[in-house]
Protein backbone atom coordinates (compact mmCIF):
# COMPACT_ATOMS: atom_id res chain seq x y z
CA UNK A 1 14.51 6.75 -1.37
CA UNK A 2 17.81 7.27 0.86
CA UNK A 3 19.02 9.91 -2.11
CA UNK A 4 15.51 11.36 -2.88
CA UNK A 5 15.72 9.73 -6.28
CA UNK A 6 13.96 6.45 -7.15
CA UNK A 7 11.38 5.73 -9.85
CA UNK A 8 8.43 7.91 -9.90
CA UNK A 9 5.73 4.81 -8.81
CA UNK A 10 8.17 4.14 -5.55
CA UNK A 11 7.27 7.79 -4.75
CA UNK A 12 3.91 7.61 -5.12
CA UNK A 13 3.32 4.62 -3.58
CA UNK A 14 5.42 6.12 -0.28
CA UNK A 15 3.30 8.59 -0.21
CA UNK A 16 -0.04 6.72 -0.57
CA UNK A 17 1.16 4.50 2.29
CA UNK A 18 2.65 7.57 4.57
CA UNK A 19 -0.81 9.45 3.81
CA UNK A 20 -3.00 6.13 5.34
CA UNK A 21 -0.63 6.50 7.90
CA UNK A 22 -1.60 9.70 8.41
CA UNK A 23 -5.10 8.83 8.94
CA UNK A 24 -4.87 5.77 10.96
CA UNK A 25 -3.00 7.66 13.71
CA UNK A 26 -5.79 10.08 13.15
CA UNK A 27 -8.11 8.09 13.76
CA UNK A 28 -6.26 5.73 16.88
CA UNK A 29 -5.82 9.62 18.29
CA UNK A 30 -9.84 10.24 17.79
CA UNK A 31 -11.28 7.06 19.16
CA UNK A 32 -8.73 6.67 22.21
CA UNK A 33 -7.14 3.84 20.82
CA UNK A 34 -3.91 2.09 21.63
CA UNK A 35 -1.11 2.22 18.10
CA UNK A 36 2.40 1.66 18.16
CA UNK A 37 4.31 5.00 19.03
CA UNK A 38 6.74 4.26 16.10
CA UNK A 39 4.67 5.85 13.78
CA UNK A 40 4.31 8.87 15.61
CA UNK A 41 8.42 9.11 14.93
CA UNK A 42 7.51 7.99 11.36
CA UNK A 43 5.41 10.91 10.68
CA UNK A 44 7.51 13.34 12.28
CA UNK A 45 10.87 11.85 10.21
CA UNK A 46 11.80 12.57 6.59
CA UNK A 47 11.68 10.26 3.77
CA UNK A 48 15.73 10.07 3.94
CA UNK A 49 15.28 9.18 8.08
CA UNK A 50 12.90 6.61 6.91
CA UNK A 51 15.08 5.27 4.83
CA UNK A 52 18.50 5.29 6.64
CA UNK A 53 16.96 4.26 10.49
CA UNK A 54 13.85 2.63 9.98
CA UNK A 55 14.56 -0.43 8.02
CA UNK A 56 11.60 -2.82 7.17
CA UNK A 57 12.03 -6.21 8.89
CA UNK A 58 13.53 -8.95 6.63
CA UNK A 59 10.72 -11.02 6.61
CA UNK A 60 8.22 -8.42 5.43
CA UNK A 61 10.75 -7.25 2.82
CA UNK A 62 10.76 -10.89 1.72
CA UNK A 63 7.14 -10.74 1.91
CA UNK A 64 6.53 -7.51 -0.69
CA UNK A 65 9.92 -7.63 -3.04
């Protein structure tokens, strides 16, 4: 993702997860609840931000890969 390249299901799948993203701040926004202001700068960032600042956490990388 840091080059815009990648295999076609990596893309999709960031977008599937950026998109419930999308609606859970939504929704936190709606309803008056409390969410981590991170993803407010997640939302707001490109994918090549994402992928060059906002590194997952080692042990949820271990977790998924």
């Amino acid at each position: 993702m840091e080059h815009q390249e990648g295999d076609w299901r990596y893309n999709k799948r960031y977008n599937r997860v950026l998109n419930a993203l999308k609606k859970l701040v939504a929704e936190a926004k709606l309803w008056g609840c409390d969410y981590d202001p991170q993803a407010d700068k997640i939302l707001k960032s490109s994918k090549q931000e994402i992928a060059e600042k906002m590194k997952v956490p080692k042990d949820i990388a271990k977790k998924y890969n």
